[in-house]
PDB file of N, CA and C in Angstrom:
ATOM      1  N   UNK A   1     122.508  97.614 100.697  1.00  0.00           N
ATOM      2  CA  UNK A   1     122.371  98.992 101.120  1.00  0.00           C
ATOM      3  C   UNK A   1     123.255  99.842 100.228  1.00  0.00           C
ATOM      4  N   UNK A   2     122.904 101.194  99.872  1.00  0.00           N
ATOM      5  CA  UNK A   2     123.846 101.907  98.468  1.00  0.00           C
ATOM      6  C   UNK A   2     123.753 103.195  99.982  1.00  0.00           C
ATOM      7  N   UNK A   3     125.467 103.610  98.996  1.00  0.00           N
ATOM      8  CA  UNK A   3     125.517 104.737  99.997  1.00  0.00           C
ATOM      9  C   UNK A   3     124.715 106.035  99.030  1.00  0.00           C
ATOM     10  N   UNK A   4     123.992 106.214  98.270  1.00  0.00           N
ATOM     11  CA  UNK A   4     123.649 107.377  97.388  1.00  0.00           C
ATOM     12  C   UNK A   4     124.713 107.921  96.526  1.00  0.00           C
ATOM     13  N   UNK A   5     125.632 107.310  96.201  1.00  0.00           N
ATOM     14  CA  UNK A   5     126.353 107.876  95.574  1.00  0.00           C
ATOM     15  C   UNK A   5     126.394 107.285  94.453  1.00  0.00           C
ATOM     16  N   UNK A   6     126.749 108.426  93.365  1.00  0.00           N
ATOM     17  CA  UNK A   6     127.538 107.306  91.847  1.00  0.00           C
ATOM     18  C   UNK A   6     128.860 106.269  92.155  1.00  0.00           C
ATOM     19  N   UNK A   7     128.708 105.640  91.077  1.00  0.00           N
ATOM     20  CA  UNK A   7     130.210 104.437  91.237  1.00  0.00           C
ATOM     21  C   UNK A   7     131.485 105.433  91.036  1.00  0.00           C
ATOM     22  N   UNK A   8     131.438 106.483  90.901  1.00  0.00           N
ATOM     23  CA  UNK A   8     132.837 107.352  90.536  1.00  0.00           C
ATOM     24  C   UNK A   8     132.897 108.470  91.765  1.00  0.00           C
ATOM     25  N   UNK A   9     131.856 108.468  92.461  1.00  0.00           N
ATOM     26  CA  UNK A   9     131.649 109.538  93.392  1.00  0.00           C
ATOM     27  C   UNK A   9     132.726 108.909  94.663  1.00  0.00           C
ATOM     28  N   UNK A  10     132.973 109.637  95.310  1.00  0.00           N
ATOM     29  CA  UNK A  10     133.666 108.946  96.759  1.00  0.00           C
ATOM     30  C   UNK A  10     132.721 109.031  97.551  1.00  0.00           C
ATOM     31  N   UNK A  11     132.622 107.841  98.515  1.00  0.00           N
ATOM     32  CA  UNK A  11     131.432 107.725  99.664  1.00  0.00           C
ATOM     33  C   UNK A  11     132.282 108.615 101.076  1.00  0.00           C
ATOM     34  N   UNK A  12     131.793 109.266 101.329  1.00  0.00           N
ATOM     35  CA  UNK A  12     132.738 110.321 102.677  1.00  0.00           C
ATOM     36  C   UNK A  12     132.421 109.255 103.618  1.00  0.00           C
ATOM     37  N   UNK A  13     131.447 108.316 104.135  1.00  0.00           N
ATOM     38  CA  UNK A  13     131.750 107.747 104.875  1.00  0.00           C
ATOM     39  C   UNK A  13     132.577 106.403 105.004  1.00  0.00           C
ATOM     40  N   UNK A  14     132.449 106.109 103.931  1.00  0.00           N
ATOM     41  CA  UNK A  14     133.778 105.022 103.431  1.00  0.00           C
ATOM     42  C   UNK A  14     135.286 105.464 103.395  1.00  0.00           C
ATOM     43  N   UNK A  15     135.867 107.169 103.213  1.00  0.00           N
ATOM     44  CA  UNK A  15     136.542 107.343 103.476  1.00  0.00           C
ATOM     45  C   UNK A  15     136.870 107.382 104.987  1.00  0.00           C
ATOM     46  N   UNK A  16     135.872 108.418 105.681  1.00  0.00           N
ATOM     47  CA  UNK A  16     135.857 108.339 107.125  1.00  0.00           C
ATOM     48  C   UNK A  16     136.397 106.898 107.837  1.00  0.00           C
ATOM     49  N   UNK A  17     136.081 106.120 107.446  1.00  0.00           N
ATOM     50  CA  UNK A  17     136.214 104.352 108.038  1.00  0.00           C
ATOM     51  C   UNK A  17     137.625 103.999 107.743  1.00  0.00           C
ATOM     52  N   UNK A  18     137.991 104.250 106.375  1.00  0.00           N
ATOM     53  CA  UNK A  18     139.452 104.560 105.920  1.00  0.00           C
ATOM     54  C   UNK A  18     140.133 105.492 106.354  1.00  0.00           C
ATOM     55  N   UNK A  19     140.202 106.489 106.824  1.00  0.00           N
ATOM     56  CA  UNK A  19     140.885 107.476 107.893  1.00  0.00           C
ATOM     57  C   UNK A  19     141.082 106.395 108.857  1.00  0.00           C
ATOM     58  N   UNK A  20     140.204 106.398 109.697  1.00  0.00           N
ATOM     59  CA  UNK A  20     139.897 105.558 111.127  1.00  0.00           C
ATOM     60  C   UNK A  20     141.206 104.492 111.257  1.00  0.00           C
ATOM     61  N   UNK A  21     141.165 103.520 109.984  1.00  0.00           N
ATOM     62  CA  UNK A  21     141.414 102.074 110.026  1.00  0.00           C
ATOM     63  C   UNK A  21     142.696 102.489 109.964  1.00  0.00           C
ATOM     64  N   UNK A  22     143.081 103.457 108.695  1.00  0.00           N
ATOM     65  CA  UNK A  22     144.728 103.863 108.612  1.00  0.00           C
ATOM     66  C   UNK A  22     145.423 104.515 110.005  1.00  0.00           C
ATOM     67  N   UNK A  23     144.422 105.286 110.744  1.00  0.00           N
ATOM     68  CA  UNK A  23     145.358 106.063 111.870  1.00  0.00           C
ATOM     69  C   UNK A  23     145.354 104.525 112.866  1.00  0.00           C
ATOM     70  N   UNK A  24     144.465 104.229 113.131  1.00  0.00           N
ATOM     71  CA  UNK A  24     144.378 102.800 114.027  1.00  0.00           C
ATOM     72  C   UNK A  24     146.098 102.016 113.895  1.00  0.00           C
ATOM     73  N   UNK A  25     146.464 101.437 112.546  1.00  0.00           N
ATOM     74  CA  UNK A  25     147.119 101.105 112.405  1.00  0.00           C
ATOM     75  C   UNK A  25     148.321 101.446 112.428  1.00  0.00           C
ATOM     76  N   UNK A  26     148.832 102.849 112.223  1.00  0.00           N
ATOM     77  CA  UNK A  26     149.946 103.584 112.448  1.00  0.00           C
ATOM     78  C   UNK A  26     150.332 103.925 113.445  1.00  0.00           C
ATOM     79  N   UNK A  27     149.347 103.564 114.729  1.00  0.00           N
ATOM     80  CA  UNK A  27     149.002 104.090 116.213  1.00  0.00           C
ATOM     81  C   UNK A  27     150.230 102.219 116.396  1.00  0.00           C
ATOM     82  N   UNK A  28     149.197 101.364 116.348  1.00  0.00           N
ATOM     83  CA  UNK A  28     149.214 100.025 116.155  1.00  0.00           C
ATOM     84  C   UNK A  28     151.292  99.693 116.267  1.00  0.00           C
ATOM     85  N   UNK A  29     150.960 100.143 115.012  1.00  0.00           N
ATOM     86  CA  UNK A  29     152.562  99.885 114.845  1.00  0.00           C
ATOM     87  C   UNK A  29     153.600 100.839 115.477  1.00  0.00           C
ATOM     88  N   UNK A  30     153.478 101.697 115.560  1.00  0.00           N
ATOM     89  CA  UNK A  30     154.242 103.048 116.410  1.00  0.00           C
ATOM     90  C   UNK A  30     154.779 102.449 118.052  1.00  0.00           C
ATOM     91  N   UNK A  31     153.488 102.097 118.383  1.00  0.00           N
ATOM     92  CA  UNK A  31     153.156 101.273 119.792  1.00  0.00           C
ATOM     93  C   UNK A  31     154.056  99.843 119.547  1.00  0.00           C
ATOM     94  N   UNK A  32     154.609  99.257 118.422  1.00  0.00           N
ATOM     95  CA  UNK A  32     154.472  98.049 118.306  1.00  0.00           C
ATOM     96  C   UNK A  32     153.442  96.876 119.278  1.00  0.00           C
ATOM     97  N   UNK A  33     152.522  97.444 118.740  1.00  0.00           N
ATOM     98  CA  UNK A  33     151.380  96.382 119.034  1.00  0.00           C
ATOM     99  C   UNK A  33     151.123  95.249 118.294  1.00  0.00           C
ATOM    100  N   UNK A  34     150.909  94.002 118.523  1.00  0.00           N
ATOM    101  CA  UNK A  34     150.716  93.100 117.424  1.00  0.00           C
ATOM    102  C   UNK A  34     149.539  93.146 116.844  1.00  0.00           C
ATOM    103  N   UNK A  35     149.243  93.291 115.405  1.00  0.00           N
ATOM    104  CA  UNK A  35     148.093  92.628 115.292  1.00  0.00           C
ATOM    105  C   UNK A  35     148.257  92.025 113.791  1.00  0.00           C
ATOM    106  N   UNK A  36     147.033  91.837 113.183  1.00  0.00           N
ATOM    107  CA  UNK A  36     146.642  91.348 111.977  1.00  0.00           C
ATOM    108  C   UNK A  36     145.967  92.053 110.940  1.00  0.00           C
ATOM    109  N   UNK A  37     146.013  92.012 109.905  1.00  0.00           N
ATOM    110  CA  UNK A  37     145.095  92.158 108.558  1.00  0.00           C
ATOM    111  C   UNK A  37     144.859  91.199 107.571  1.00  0.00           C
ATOM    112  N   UNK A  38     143.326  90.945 107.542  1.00  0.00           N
ATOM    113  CA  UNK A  38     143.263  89.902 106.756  1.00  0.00           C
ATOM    114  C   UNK A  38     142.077  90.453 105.649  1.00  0.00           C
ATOM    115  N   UNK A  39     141.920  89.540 104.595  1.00  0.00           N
ATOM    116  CA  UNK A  39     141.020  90.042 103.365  1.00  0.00           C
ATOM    117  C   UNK A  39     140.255  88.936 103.459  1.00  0.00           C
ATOM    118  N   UNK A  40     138.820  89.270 103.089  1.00  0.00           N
ATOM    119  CA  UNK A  40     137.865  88.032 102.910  1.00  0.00           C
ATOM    120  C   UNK A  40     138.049  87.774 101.208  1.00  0.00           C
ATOM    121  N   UNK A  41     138.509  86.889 101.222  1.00  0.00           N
ATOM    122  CA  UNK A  41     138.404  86.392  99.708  1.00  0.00           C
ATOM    123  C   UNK A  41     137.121  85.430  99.108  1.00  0.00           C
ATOM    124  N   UNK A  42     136.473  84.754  99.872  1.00  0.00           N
ATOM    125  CA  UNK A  42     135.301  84.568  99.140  1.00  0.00           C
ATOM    126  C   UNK A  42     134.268  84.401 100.639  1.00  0.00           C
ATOM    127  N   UNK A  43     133.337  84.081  99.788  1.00  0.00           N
ATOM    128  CA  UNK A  43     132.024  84.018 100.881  1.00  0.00           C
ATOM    129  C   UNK A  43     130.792  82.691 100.663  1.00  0.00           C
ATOM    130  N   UNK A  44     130.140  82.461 101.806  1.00  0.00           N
ATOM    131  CA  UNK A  44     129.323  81.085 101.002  1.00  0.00           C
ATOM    132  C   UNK A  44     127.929  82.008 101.940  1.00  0.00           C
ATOM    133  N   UNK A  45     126.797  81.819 100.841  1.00  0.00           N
ATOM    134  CA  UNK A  45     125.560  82.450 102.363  1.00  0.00           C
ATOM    135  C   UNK A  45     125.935  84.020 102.733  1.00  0.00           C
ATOM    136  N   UNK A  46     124.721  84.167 103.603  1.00  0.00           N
ATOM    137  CA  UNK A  46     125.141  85.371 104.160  1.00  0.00           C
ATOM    138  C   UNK A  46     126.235  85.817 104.673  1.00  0.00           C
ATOM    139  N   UNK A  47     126.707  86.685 104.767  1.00  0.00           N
ATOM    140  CA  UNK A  47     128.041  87.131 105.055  1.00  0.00           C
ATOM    141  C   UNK A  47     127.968  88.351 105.850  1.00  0.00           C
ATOM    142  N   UNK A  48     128.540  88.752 106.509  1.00  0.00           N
ATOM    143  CA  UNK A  48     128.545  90.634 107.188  1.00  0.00           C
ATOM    144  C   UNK A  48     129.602  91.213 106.287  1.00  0.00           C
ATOM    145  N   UNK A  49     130.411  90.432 105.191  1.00  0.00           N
ATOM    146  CA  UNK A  49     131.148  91.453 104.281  1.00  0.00           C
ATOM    147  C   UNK A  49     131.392  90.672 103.294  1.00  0.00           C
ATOM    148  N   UNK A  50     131.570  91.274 101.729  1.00  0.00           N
ATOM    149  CA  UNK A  50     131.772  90.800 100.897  1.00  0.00           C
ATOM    150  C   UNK A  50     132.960  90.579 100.608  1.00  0.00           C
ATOM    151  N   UNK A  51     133.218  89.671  99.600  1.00  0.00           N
ATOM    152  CA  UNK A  51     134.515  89.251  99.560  1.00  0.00           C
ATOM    153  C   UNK A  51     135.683  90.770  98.921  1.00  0.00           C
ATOM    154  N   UNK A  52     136.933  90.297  99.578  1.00  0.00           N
ATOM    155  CA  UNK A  52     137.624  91.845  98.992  1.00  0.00           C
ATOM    156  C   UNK A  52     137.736  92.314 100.341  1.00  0.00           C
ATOM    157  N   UNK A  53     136.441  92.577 101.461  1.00  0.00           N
ATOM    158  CA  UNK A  53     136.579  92.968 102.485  1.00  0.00           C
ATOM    159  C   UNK A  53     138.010  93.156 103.382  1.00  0.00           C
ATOM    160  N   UNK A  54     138.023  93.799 103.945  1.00  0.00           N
ATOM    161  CA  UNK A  54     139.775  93.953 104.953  1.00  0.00           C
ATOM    162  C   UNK A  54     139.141  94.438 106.286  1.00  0.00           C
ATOM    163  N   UNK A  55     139.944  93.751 107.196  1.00  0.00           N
ATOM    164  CA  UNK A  55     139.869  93.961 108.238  1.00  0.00           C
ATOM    165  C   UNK A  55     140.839  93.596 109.585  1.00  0.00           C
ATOM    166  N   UNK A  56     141.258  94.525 110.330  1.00  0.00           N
ATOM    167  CA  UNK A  56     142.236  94.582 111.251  1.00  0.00           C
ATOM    168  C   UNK A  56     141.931  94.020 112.859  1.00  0.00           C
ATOM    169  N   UNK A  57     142.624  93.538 113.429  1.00  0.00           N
ATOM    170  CA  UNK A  57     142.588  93.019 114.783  1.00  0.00           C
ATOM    171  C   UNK A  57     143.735  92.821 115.570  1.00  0.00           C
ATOM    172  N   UNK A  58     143.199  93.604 116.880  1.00  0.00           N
ATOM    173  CA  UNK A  58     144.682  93.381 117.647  1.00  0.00           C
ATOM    174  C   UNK A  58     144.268  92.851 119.136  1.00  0.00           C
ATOM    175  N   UNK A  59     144.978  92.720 119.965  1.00  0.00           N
ATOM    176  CA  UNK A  59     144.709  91.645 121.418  1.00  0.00           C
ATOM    177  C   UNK A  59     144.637  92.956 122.005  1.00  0.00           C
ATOM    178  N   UNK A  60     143.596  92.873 122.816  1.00  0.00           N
ATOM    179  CA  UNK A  60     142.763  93.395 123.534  1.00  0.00           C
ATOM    180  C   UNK A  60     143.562  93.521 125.286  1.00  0.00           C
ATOM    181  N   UNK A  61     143.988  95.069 125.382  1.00  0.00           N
ATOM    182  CA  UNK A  61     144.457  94.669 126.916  1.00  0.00           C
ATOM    183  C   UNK A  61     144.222  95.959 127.845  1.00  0.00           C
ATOM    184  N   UNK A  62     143.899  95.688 128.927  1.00  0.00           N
ATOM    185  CA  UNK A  62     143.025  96.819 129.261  1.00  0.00           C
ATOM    186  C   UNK A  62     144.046  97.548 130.214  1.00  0.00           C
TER     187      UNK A  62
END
């Protein structure tokens, strides 16, 4: 899937997701909440993200 953009263009919704992920995390830590960040470094088969990918997770408490 291409977001329509050139390779030099910025995707606004890729930033948007990057806003998101950065305030998430500053929330995260402020709170001292635990969580994680990890990078997908490679992939075998289909995948839901390519390698490089990052992604954050924290324990869930209601």
């Amino acid at each position: 899937m291409t977001s329509g953009h050139s390779p030099d263009e910025a995707d606004p919704l890729e930033e948007k997701v990057l806003d998101i992920a950065a305030e998430a995390l500053h929330d995260w830590s402020l709170r001292a909440e635990p969580f994680a960040v990890a990078t997908v470094v490679s992939t075998s088969g289909s995948a839901p993200r390519p390698a490089g990918a990052a992604m954050a997770a924290r324990t869930f408490t209601p």
